[in-house]
C-alpha atoms as a PDB file:
ATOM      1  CA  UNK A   1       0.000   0.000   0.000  1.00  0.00           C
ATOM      2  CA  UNK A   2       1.334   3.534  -0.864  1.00  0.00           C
ATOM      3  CA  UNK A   3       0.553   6.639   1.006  1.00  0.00           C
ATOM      4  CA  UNK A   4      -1.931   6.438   3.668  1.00  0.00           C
ATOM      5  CA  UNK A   5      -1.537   8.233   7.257  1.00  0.00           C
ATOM      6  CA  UNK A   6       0.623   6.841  10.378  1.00  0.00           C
ATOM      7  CA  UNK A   7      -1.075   6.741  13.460  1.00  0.00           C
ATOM      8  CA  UNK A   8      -0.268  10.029  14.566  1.00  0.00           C
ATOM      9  CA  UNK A   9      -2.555  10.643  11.733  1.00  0.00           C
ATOM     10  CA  UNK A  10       0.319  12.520   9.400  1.00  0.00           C
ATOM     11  CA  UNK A  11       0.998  11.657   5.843  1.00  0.00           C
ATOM     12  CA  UNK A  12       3.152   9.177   5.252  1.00  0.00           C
ATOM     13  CA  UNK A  13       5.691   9.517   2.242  1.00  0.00           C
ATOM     14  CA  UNK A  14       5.147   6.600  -0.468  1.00  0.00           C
ATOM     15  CA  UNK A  15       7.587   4.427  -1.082  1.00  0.00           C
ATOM     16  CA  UNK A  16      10.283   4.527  -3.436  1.00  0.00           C
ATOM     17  CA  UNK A  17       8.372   1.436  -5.610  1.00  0.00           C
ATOM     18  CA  UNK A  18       5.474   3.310  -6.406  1.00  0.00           C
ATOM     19  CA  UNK A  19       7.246   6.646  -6.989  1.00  0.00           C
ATOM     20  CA  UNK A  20       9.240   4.184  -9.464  1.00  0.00           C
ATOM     21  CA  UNK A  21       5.392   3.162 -11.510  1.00  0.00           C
ATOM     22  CA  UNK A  22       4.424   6.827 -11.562  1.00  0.00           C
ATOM     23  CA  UNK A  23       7.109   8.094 -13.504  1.00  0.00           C
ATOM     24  CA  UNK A  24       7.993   4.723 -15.639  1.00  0.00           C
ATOM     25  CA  UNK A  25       4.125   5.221 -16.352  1.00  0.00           C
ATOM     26  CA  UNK A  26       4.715   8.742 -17.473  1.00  0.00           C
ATOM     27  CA  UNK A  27       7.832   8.394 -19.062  1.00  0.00           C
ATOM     28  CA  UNK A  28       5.675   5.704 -21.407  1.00  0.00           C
ATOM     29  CA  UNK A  29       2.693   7.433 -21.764  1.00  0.00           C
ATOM     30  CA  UNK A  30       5.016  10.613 -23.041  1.00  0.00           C
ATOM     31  CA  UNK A  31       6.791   8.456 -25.413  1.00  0.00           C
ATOM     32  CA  UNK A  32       3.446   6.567 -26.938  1.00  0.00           C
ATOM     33  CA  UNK A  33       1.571  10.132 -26.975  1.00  0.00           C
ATOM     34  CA  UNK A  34       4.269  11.168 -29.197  1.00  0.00           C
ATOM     35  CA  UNK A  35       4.847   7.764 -31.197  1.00  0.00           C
ATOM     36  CA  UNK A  36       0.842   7.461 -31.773  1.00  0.00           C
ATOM     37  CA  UNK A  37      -1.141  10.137 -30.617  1.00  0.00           C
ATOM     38  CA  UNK A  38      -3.093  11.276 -27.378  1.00  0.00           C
ATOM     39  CA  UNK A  39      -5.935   8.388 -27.850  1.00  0.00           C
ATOM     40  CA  UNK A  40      -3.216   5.673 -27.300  1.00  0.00           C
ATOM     41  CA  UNK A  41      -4.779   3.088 -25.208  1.00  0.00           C
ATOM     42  CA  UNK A  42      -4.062   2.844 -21.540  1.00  0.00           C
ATOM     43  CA  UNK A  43      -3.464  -0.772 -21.626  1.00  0.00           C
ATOM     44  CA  UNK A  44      -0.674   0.095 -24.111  1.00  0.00           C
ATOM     45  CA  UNK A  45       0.931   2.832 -21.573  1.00  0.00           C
ATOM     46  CA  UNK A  46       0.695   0.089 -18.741  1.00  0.00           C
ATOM     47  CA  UNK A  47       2.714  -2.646 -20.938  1.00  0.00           C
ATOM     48  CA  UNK A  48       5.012  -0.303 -21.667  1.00  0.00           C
ATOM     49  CA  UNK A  49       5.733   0.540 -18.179  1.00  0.00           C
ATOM     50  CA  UNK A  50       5.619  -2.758 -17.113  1.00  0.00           C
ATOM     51  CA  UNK A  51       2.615  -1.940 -14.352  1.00  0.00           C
ATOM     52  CA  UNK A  52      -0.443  -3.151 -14.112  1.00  0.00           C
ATOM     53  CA  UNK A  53      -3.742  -1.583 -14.774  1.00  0.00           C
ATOM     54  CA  UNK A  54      -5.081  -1.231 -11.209  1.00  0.00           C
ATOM     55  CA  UNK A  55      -1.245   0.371 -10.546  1.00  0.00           C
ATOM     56  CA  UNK A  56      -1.704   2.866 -13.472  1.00  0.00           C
ATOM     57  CA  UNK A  57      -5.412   3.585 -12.620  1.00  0.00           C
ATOM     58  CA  UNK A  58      -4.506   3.972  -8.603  1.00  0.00           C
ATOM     59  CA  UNK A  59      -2.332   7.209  -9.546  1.00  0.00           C
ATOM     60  CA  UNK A  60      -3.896   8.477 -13.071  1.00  0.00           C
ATOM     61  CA  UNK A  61      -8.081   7.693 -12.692  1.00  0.00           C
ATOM     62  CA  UNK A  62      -8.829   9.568 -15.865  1.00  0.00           C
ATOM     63  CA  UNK A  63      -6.780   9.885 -19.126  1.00  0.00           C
ATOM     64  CA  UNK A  64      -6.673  13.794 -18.120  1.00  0.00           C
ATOM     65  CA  UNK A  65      -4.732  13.525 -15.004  1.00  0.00           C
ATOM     66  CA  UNK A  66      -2.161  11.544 -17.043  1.00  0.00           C
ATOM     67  CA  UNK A  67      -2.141  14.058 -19.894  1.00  0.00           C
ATOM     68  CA  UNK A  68      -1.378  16.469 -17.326  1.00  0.00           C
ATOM     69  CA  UNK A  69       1.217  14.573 -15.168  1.00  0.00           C
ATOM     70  CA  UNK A  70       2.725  14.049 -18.709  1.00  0.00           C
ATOM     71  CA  UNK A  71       2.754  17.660 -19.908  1.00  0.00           C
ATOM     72  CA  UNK A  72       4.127  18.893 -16.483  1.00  0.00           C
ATOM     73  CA  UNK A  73       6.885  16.234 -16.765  1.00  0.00           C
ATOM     74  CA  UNK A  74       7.922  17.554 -20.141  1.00  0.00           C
ATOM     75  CA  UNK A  75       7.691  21.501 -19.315  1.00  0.00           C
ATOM     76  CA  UNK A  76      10.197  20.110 -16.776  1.00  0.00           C
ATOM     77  CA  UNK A  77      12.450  18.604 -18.857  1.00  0.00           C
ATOM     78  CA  UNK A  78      12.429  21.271 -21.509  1.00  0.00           C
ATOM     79  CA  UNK A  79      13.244  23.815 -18.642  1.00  0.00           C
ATOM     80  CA  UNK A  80      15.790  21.491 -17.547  1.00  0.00           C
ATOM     81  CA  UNK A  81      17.614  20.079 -21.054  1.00  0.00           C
ATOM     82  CA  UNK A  82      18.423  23.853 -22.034  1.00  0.00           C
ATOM     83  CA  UNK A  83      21.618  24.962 -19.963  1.00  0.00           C
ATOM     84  CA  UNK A  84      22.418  21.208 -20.060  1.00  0.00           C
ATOM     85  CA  UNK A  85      22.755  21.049 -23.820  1.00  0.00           C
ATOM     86  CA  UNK A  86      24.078  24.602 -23.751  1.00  0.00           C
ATOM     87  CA  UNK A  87      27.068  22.661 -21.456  1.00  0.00           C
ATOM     88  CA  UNK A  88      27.481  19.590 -23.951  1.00  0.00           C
ATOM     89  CA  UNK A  89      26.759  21.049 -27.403  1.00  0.00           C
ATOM     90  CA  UNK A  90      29.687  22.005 -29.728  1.00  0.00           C
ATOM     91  CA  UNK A  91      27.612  25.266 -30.302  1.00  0.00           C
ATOM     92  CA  UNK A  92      24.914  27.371 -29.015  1.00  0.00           C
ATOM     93  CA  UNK A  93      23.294  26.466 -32.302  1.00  0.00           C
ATOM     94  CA  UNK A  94      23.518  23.072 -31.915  1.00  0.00           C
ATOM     95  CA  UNK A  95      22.182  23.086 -28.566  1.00  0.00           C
ATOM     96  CA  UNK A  96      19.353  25.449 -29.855  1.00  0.00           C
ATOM     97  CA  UNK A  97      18.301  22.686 -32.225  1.00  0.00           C
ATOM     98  CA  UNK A  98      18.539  19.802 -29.715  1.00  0.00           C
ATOM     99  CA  UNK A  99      16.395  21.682 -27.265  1.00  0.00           C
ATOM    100  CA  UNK A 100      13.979  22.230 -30.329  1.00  0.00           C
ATOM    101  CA  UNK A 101      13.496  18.684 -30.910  1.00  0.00           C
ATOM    102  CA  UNK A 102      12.571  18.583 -27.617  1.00  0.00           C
ATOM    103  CA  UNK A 103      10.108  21.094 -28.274  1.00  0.00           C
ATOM    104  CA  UNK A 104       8.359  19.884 -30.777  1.00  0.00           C
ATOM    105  CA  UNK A 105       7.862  16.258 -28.885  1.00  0.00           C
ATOM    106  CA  UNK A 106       6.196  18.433 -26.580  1.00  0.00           C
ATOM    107  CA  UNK A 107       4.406  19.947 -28.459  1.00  0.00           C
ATOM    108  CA  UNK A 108       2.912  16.961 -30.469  1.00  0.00           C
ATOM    109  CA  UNK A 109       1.855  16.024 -27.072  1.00  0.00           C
ATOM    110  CA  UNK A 110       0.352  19.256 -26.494  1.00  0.00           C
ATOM    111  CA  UNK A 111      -2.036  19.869 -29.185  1.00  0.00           C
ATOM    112  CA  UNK A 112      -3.868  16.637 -27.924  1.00  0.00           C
ATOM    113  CA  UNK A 113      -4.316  18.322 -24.816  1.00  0.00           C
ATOM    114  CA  UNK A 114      -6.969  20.432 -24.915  1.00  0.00           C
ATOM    115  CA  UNK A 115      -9.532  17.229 -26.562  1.00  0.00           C
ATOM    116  CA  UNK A 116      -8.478  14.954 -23.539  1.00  0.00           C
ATOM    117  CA  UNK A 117      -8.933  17.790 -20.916  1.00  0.00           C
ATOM    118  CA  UNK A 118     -12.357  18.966 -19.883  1.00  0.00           C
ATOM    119  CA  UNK A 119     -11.692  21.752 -17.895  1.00  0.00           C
ATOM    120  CA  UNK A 120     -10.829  24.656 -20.073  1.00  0.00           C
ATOM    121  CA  UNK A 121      -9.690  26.948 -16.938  1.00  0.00           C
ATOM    122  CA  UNK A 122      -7.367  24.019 -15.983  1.00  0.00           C
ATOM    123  CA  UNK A 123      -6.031  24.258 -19.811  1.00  0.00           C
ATOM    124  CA  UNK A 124      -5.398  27.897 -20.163  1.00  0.00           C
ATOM    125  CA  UNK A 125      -3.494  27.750 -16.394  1.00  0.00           C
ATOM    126  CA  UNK A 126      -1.367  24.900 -18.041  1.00  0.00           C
ATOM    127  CA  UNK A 127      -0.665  26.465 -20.742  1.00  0.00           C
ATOM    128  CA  UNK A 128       0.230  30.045 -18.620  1.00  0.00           C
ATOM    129  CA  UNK A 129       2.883  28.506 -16.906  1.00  0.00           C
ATOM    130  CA  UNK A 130       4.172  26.285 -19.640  1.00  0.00           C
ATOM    131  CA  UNK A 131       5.089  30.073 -21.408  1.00  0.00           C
ATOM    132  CA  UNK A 132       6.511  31.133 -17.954  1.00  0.00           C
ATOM    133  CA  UNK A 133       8.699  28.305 -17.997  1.00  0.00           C
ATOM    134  CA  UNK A 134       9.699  27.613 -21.072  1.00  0.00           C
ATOM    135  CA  UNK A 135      10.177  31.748 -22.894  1.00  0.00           C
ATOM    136  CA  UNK A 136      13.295  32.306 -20.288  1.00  0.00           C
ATOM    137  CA  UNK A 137      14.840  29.120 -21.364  1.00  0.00           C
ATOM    138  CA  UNK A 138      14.804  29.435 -25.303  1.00  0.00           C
ATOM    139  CA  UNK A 139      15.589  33.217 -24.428  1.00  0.00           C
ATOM    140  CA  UNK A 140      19.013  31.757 -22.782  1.00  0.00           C
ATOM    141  CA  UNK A 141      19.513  29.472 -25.518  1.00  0.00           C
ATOM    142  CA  UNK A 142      18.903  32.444 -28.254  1.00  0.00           C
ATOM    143  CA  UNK A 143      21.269  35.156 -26.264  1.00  0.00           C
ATOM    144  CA  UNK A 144      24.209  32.279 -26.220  1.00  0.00           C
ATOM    145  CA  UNK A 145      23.853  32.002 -29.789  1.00  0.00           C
ATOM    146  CA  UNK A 146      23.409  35.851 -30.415  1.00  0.00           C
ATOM    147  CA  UNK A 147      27.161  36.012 -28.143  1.00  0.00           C
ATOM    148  CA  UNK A 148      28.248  33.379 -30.222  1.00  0.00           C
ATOM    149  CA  UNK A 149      27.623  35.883 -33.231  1.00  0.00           C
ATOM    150  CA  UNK A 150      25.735  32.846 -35.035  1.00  0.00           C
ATOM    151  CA  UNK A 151      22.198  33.976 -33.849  1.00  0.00           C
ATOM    152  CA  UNK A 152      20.043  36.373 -35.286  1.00  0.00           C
ATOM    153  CA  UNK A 153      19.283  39.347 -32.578  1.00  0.00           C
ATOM    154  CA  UNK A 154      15.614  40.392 -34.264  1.00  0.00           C
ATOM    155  CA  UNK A 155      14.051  37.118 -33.490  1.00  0.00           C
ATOM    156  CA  UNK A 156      13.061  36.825 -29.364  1.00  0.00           C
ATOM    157  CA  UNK A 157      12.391  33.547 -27.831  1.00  0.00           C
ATOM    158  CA  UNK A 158       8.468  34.011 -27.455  1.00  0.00           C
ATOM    159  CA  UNK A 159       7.983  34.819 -31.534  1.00  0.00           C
ATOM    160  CA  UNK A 160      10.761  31.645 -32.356  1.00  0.00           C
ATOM    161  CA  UNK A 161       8.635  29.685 -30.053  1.00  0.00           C
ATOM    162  CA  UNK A 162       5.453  30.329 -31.322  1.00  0.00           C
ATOM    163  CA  UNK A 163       6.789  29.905 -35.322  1.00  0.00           C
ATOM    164  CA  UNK A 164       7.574  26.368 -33.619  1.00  0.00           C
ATOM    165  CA  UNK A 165       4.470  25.604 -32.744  1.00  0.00           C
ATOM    166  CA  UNK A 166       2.489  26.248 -35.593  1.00  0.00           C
ATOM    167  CA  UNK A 167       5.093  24.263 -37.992  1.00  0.00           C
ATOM    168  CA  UNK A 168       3.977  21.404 -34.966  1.00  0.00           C
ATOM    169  CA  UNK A 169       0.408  21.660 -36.288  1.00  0.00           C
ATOM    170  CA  UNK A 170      -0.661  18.527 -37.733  1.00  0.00           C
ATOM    171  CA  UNK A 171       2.300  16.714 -36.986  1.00  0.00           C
ATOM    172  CA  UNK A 172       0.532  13.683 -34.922  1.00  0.00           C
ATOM    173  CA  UNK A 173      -1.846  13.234 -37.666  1.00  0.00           C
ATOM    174  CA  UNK A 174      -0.025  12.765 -40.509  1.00  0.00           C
ATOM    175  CA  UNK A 175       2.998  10.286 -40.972  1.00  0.00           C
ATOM    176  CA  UNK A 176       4.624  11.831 -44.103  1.00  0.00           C
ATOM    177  CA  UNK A 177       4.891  15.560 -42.389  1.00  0.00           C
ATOM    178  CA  UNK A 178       8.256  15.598 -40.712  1.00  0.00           C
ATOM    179  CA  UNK A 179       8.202  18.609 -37.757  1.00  0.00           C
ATOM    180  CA  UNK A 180      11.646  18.081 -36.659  1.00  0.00           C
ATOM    181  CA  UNK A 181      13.382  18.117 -40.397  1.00  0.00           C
ATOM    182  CA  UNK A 182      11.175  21.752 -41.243  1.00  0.00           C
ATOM    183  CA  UNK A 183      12.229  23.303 -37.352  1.00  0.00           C
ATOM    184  CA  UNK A 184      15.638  21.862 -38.142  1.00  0.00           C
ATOM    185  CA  UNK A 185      15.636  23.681 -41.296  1.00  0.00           C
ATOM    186  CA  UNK A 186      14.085  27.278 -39.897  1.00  0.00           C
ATOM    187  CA  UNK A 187      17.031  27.471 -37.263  1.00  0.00           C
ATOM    188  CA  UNK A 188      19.793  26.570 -39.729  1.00  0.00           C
ATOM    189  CA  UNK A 189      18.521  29.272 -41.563  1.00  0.00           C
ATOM    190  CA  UNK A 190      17.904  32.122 -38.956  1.00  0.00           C
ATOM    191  CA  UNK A 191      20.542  30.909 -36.872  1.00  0.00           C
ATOM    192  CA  UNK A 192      23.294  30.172 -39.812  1.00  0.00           C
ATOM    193  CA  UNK A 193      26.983  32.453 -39.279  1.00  0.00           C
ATOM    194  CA  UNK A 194      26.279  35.678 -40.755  1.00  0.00           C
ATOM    195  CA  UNK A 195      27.836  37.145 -43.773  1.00  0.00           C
ATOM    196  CA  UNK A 196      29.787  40.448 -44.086  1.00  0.00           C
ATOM    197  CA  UNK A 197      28.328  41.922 -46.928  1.00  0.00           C
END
């Protein structure tokens, strides 16, 4: 049993095993929402994780509370891959387009959101602090490459975010459309070495 109250009647902390299921259950619900859309069945994310359903149903009791544990967990690691790839990448460039493919898994996840949520008000606050989040990071990311003198100082993190997202439109639905190659492409060419004329 996880959780639960001691009998001085305060919380107990779960244990490590079921903190284990949670996030092997989100880490494969993230990767099948990406691989095959939002409507993946749950059966599919329990396999994958190697729980069972009663284990995956105990901590997620509607498809919307794993959306959301899902989309939290990636906002988090977005936030959290930027000054790391700054760190490992040869360039700020190449780090910018790592952290973009990142992105866009995100936001393939994303755009199912708002069908498997109800709760519009819970949507909108999502996506508020997704923005908060994520704009400061891609600004970081854009200013190392702007130092760099490979970046291209008119373009601010929000607008290069948001040009993103709408070549991430679609991208769930159809298996021929290729996000990654066309965001790939848009930052080698904003973000190429610029020439002295």
């Amino acid at each position: 049993m996880t959780g639960g109250t001691n009998q001085q009647g305060t919380a107990r902390p779960r244990r490590a095993d079921a903190r284990r299921n949670e996030q092997a259950v989100i880490d494969a619900a993230a990767r099948l929402f990406v691989a095959s859309g939002i409507e993946v069945p749950v059966r599919d994310i329990a396999a994958a994780a190697g729980v069972g359903m009663g284990t995956l149903y105990r901590r997620f009791p509607t498809r919307a509370d794993l959306v959301v544990a899902v989309y939290r967990h990636q906002v988090e690691a977005c936030a959290e891959a930027g000054p790391a790839l700054l760190a490992q990448s040869a360039t700020p460039r190449d780090a910018l387009i790592a952290w973009a493919n990142l992105f866009v898994d995100f936001l393939v996840t994303k755009h199912g959101l708002a069908a498997a949520l109800q709760d519009r008000d819970g949507y909108e606050a999502l996506h508020t602090s997704f923005v908060d989040r994520l704009v400061p990071v891609c600004q970081q990311l854009l200013d190392a490459a702007n130092s760099s003198g490979t970046g291209a100082p008119q373009v601010d993190a929000y607008e290069l975010m948001r040009g993103i997202g709408n070549l991430c439109i679609g991208a769930g639905s159809d298996p021929r459309y290729n996000a990654r190659h066309l965001v790939t492409l848009l930052i080698s060419g904003v973000f190429a070495p610029q020439q002295n004329s």
